[in-house]
N, C-alpha and C. Protein backbone atom coordinates (compact mmCIF):
# COMPACT_ATOMS: atom_id res chain seq x y z
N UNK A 1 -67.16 15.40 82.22
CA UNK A 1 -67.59 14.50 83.26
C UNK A 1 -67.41 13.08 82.74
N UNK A 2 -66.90 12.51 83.31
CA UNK A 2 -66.56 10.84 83.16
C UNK A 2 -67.49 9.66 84.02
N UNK A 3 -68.43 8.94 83.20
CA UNK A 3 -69.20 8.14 83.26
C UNK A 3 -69.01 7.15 84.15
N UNK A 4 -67.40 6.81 84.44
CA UNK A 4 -67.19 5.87 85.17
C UNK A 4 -66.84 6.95 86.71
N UNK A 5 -66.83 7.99 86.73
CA UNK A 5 -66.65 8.23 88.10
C UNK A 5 -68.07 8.73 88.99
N UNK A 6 -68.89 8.45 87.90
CA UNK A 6 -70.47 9.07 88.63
C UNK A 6 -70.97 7.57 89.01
N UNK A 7 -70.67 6.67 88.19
CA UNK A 7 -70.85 4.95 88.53
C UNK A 7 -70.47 4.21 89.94
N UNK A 8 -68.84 5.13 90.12
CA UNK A 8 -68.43 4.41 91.03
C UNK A 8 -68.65 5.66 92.51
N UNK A 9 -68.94 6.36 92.33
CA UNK A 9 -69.41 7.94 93.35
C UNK A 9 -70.19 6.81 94.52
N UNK A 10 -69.49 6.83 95.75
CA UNK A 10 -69.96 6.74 96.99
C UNK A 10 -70.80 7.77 97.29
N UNK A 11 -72.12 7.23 98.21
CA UNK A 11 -72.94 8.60 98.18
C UNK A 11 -73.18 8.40 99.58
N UNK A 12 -72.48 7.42 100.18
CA UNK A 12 -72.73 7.05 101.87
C UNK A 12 -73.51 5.88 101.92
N UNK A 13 -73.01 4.99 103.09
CA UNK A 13 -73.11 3.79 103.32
C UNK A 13 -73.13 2.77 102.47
N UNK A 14 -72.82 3.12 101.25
CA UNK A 14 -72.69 2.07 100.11
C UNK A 14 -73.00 2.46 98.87
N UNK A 15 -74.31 3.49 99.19
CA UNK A 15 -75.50 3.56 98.17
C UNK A 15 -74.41 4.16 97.10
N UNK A 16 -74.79 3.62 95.90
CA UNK A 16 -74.04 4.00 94.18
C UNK A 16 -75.28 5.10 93.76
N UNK A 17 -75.03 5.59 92.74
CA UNK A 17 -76.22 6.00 91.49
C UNK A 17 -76.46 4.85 91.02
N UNK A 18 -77.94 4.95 90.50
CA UNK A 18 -78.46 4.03 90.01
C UNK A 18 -77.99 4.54 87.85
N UNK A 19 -78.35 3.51 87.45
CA UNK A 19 -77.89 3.96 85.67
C UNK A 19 -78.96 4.76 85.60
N UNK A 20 -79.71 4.60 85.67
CA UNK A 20 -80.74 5.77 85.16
C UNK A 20 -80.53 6.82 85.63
N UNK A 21 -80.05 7.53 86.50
CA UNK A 21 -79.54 8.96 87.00
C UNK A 21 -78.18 8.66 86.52
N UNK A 22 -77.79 7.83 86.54
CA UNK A 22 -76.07 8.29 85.67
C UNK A 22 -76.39 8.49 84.15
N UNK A 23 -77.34 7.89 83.60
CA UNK A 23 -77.45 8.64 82.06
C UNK A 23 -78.20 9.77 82.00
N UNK A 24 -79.06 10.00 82.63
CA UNK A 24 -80.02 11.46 83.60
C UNK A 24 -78.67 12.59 83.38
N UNK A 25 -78.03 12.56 84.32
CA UNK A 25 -76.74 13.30 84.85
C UNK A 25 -75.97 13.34 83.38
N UNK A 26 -75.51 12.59 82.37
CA UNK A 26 -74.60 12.30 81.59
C UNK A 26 -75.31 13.34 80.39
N UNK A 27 -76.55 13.15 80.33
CA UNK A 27 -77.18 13.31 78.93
C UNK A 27 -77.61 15.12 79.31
N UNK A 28 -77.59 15.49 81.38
CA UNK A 28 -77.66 16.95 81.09
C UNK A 28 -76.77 17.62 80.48
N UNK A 29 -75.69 16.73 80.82
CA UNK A 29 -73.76 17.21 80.93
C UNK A 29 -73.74 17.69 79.49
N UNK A 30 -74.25 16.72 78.59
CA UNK A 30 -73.55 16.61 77.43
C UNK A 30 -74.49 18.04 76.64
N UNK A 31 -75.76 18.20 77.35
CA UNK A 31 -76.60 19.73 76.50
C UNK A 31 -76.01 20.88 76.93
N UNK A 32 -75.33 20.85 78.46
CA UNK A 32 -74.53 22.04 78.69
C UNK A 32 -73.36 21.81 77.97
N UNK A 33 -72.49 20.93 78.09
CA UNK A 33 -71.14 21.37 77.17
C UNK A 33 -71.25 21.18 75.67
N UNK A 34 -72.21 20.84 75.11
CA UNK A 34 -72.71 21.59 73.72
C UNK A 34 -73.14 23.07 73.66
N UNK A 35 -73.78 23.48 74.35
CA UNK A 35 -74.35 24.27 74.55
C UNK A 35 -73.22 25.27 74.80
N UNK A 36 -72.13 25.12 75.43
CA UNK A 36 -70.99 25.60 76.30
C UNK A 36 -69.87 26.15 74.82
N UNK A 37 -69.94 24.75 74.39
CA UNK A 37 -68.77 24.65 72.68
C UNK A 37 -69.82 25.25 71.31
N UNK A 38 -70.90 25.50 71.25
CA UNK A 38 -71.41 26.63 70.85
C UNK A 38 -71.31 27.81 70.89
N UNK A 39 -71.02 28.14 72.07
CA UNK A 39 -70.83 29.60 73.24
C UNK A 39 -69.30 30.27 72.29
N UNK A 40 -68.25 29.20 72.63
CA UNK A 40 -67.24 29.59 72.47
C UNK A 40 -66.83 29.07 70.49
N UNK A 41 -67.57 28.44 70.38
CA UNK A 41 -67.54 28.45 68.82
C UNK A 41 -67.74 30.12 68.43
N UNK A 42 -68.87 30.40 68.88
CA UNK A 42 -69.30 32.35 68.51
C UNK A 42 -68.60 33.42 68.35
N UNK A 43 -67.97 32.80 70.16
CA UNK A 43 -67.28 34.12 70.48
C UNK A 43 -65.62 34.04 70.04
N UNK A 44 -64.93 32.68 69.27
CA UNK A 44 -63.86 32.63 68.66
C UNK A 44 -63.73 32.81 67.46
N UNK A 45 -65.30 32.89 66.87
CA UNK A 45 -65.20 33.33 65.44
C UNK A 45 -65.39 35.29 65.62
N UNK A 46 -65.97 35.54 66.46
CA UNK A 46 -65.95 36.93 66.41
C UNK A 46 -64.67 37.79 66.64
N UNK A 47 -63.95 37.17 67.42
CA UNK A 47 -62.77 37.03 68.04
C UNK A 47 -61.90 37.12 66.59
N UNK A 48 -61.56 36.31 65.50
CA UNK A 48 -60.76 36.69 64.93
C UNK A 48 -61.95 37.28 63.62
N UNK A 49 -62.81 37.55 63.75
CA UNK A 49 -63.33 38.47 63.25
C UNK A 49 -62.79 39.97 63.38
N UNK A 50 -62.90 40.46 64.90
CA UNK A 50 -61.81 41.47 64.94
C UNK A 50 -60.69 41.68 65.11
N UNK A 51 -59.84 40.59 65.58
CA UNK A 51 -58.22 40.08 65.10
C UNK A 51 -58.21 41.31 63.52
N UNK A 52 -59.01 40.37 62.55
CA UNK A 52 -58.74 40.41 61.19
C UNK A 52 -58.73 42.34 61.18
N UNK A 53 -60.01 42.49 61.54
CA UNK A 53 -60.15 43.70 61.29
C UNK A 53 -59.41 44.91 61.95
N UNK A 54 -58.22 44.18 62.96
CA UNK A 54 -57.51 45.02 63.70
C UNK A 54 -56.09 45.73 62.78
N UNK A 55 -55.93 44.10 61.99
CA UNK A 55 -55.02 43.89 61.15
C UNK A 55 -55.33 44.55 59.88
N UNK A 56 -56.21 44.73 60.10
CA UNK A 56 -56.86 45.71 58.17
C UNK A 56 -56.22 47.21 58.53
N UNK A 57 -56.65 47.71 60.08
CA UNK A 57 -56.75 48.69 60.72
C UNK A 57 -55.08 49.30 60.72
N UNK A 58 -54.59 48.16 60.78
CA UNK A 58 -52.82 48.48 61.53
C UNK A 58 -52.27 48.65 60.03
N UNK A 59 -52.47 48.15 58.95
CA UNK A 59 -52.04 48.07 57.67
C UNK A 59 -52.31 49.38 57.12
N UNK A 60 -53.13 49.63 56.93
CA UNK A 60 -53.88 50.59 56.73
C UNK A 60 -53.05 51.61 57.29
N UNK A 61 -52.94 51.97 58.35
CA UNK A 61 -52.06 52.75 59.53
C UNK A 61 -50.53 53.16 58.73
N UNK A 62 -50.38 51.75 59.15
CA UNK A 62 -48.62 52.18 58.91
C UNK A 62 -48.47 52.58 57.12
N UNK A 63 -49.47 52.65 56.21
CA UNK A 63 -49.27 52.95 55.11
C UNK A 63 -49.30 54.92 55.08
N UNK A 64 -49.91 55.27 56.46
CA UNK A 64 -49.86 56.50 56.03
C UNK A 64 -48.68 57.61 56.65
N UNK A 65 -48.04 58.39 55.34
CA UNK A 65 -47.40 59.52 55.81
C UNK A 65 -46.96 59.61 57.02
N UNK A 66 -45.49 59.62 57.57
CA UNK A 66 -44.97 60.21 58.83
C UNK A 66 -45.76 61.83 59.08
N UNK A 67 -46.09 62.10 60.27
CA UNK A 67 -46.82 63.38 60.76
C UNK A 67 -48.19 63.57 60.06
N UNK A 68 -49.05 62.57 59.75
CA UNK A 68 -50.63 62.39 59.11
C UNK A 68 -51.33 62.68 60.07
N UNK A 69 -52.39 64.13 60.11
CA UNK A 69 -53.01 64.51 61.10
C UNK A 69 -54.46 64.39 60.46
N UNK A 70 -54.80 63.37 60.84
CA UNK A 70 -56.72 62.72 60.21
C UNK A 70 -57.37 64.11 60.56
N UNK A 71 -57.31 64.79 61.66
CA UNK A 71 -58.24 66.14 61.65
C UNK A 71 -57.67 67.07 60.73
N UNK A 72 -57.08 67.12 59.93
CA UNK A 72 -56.37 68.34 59.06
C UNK A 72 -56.98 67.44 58.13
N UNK A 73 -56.63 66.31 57.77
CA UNK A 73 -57.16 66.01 56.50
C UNK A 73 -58.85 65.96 56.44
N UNK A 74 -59.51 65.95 57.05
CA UNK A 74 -61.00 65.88 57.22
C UNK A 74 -61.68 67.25 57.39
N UNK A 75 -60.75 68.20 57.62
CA UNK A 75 -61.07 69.68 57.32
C UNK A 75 -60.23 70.03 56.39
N UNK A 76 -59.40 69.65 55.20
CA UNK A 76 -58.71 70.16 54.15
C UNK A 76 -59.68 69.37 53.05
N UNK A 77 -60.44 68.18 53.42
CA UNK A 77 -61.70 67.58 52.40
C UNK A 77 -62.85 68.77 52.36
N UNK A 78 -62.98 68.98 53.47
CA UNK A 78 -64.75 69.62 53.51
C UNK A 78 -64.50 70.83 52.68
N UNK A 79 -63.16 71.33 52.55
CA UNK A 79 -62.81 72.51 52.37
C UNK A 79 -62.81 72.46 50.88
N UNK A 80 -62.33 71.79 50.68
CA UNK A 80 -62.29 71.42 49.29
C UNK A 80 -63.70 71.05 48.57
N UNK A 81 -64.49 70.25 49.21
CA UNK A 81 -66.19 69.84 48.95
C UNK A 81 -66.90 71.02 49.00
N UNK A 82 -66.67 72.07 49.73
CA UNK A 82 -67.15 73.61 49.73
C UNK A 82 -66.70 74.20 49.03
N UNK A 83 -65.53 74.27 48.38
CA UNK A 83 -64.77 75.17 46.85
C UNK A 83 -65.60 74.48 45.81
N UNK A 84 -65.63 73.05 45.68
CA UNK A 84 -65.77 72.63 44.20
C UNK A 84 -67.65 72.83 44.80
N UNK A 85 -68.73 72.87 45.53
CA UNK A 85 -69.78 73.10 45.44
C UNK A 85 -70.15 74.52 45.15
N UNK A 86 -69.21 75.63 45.41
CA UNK A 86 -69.59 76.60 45.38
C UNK A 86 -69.14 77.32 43.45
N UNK A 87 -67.77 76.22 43.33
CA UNK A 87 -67.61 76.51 41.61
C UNK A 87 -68.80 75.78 41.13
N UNK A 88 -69.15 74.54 41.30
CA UNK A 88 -70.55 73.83 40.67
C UNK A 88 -71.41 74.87 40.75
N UNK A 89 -72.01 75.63 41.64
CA UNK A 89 -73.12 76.69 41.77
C UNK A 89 -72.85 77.63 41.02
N UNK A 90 -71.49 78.22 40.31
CA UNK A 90 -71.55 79.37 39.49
C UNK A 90 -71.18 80.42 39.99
N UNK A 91 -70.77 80.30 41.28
CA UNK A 91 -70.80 81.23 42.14
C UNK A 91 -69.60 82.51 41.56
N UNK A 92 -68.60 81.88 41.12
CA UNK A 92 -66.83 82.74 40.50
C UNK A 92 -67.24 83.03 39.38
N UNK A 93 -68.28 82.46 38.34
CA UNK A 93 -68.16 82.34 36.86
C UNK A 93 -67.32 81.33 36.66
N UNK A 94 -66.27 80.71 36.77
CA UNK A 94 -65.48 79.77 36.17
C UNK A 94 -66.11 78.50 35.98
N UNK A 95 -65.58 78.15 34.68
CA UNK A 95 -66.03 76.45 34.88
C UNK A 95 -64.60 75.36 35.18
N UNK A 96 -65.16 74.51 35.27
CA UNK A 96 -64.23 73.08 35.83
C UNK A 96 -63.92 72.50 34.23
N UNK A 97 -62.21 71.77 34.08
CA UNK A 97 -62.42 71.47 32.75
C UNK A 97 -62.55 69.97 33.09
N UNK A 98 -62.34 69.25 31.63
CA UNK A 98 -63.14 67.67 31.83
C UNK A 98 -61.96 67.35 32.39
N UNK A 99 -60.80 67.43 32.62
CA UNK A 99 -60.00 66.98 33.07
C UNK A 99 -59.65 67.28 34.63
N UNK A 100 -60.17 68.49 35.30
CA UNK A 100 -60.35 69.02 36.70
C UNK A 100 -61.38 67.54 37.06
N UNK A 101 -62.29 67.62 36.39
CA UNK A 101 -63.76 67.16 36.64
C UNK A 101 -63.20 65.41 36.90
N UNK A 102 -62.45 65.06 35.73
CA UNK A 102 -62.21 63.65 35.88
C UNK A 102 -61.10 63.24 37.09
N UNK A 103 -60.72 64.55 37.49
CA UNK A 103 -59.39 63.90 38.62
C UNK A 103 -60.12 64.01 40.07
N UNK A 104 -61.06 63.94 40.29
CA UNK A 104 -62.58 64.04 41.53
C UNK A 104 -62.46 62.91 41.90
N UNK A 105 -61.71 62.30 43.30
CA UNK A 105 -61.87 60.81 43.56
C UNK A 105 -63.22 60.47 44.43
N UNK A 106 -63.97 61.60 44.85
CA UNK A 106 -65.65 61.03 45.23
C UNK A 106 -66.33 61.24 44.03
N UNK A 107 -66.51 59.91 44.29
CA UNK A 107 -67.61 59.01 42.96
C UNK A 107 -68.85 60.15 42.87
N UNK A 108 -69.67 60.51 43.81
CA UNK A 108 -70.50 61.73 44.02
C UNK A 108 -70.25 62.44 43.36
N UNK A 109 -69.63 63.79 44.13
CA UNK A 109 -69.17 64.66 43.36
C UNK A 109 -68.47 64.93 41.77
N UNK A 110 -67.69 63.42 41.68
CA UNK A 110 -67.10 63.74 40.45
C UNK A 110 -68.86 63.59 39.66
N UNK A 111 -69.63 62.73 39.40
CA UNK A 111 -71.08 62.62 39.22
C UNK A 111 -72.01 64.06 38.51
N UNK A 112 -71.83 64.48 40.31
CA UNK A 112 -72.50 65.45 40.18
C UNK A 112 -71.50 66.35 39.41
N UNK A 113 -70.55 66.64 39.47
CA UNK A 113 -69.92 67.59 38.33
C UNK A 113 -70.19 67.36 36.84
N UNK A 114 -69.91 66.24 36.49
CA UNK A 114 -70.42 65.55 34.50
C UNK A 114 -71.53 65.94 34.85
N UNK A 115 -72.33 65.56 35.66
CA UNK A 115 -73.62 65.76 35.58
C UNK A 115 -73.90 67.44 34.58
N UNK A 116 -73.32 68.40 36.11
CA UNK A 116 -73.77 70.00 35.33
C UNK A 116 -72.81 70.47 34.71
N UNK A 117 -72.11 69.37 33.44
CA UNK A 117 -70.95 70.20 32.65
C UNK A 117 -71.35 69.10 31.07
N UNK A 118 -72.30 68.42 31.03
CA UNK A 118 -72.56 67.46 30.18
C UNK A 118 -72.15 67.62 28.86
N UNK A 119 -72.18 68.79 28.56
CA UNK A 119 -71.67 69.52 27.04
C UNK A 119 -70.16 69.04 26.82
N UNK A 120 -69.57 68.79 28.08
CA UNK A 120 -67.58 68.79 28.40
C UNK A 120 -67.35 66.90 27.86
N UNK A 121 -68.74 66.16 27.90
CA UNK A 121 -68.63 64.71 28.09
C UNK A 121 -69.54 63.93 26.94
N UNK A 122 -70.41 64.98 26.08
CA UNK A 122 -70.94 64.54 25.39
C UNK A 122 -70.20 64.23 24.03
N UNK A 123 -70.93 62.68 23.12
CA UNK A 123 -69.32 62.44 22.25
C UNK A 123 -69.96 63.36 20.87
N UNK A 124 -69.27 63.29 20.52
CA UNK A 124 -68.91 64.10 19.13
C UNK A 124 -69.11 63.15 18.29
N UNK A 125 -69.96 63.71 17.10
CA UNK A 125 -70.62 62.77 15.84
C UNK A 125 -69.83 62.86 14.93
């Protein structure tokens, strides 16, 4: 809103705004379009907030394997988290060697494996 066109605003038969309602009027203007460039300050930082994270998403993507089926791999994990829990339990007799044990890329599990094989990790005097 421009100061000089609320100044010169015909309002009929002559009558102007007086200054005190043109700075009235000026000084609401200026709490809404702060208020307004706040708004969109937010929502342009969120905005390439998920830009960014679309781009993590797409990278991520195209790094995997031609024919990568996320439901095969998320049931070929569990499957695997159910073999190595059921060798942890004793269940076969077999044990895991330190080197099975160290190639475990969940931090957990590999854990919990040193954990119940401690004899395989303890150092030698």
């Amino acid at each position: 809103m421009r100061r000089d066109f609320l100044e010169t605003l015909d309002l009929g038969d002559g009558a102007r705004l007086s200054k005190e309602a043109v700075e009235a009027i000026m000084a609401e203007h200026g709490k809404v379009k702060q208020a307004l460039e706040a708004q969109i300050g937010a929502l342009t930082s969120e905005r390439d907030g998920w830009k960014s994270r679309a781009e993590t998403a797409e990278s991520v993507v195209q790094k995997l394997p031609e024919g990568f089926d996320p439901d095969e791999y998320v049931r070929a994990q569990a499957a695997g988290r159910a073999r190595f829990t059921a060798r942890m339990d004793g269940g076969d007799g077999t044990r895991m060697s330190r080197e099975q044990i160290m190639a475990i890329r969940d931090r957990k599990l590999r854990r919990a494996a040193i954990a119940q094989n401690l004899d395989l990790f303890e150092k030698e005097n």
